[in-house]
Every structure is written in C-alpha cells, then in structure tokens.
C-alpha atoms as a PDB file:
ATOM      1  CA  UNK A   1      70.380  66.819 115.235  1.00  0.00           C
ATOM      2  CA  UNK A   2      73.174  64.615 114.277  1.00  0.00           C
ATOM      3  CA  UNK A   3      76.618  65.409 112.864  1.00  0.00           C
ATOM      4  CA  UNK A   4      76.644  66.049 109.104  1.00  0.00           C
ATOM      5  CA  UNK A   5      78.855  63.604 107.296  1.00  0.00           C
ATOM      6  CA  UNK A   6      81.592  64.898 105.161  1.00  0.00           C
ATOM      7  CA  UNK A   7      81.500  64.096 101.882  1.00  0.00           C
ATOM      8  CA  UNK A   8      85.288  61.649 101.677  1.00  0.00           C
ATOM      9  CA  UNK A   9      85.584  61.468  98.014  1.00  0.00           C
ATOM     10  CA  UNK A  10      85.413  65.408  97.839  1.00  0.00           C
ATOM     11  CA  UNK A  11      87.322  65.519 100.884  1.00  0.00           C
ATOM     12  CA  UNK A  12      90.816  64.042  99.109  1.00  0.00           C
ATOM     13  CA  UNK A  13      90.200  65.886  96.262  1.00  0.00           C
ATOM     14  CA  UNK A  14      89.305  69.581  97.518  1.00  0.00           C
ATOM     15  CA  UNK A  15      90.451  71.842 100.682  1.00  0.00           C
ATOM     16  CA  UNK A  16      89.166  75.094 101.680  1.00  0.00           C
ATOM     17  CA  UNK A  17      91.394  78.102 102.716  1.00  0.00           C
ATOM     18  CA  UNK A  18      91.919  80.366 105.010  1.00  0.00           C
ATOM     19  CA  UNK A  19      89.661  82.868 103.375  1.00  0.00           C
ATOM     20  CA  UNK A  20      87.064  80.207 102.582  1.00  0.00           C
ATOM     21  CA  UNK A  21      87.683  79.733  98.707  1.00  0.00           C
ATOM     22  CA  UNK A  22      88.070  76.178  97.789  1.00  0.00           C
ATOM     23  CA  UNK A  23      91.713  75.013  96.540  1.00  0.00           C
ATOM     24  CA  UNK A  24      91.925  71.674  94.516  1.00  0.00           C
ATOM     25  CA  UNK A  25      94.566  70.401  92.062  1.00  0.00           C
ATOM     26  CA  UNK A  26      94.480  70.909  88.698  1.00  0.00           C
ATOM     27  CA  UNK A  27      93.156  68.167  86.569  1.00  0.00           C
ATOM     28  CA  UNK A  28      95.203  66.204  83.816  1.00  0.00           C
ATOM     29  CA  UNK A  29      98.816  65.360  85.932  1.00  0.00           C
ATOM     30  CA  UNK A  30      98.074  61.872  86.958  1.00  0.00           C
ATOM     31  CA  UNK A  31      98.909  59.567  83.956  1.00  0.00           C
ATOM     32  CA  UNK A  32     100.408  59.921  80.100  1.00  0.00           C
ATOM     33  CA  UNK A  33     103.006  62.547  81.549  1.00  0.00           C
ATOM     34  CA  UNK A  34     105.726  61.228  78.947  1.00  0.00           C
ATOM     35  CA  UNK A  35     103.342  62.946  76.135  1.00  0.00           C
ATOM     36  CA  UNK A  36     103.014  66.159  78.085  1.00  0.00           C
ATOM     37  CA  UNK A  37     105.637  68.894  77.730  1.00  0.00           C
ATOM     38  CA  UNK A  38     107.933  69.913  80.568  1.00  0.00           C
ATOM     39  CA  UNK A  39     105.913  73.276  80.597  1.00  0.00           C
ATOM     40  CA  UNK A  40     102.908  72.006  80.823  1.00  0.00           C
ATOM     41  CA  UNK A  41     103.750  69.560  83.708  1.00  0.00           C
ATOM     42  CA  UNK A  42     105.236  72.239  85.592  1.00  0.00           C
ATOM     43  CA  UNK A  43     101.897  74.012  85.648  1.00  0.00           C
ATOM     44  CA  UNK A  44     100.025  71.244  86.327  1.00  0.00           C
ATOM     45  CA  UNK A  45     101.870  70.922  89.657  1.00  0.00           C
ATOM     46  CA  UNK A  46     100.397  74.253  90.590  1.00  0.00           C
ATOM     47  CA  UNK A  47      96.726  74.550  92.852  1.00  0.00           C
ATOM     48  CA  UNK A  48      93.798  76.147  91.021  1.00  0.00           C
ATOM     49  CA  UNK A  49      90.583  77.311  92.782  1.00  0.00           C
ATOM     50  CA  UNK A  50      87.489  75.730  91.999  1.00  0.00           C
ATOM     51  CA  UNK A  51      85.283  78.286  90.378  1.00  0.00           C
ATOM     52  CA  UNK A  52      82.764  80.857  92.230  1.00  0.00           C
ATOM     53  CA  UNK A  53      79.502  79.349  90.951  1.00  0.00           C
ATOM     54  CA  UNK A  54      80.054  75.690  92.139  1.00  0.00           C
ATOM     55  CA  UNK A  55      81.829  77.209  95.428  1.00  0.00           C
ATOM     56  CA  UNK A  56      78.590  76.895  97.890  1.00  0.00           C
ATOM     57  CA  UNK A  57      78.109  73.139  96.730  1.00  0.00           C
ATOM     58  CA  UNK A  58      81.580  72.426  97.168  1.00  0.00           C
ATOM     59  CA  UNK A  59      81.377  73.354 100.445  1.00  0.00           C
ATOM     60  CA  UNK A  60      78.207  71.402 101.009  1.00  0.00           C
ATOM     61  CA  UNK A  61      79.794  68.574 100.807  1.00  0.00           C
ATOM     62  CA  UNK A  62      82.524  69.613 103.553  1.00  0.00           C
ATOM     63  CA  UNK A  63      80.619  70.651 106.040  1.00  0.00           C
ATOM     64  CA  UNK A  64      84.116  70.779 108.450  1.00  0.00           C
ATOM     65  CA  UNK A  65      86.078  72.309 105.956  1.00  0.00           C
END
C-alpha cells in the first residue's frame, strides 16, 4: 500500500492539535485592513477551530497531521 499524500493546499491553511481538533486562521485578515476597525483586526489575529461536522474530512486530507 503506498503512502497517502497529504493534501498541500489544506496543509498551509489548517493544523491539527494536540488533542486532535483542527486549528486554522480565521478568515477575512488578508487584504482591505484600512476599512476594518482596530477591534476587529485584533480578533482576526486570533486561531479559530474548524467546526465538528467538517472535522473528519479535514483530517482526510492530512493524513500526517
């Protein structure tokens, strides 16, 4: 059987942790920052967790996570 091939694309995006949940930035921080407020950049900076029902095909797609 040959290695499974880790999906790259999800791979830059998404990380799993320690306890197997799947971390991944929050969207919406890359580009028109001068029209977002300071408050709302600041939690933008902050990780989110991707959500428990697309969790198992997250992880699908890192196989070696």
């Amino acid at each position: 059987m040959p290695k499974m091939k880790t999906n790259r694309a999800a791979k830059k995006r998404m990380r799993v942790t320690g306890s197997g949940r799947v971390r991944r930035p929050k969207q919406g921080g890359n580009h028109c920052l001068s029209n977002k407020s300071r408050k709302r950049l600041r939690r933008l900076r902050a990780n989110d967790m991707v959500d428990s029902a697309m969790e198992k095909r997250i992880k699908l797609l890192l196989p070696y996570g």
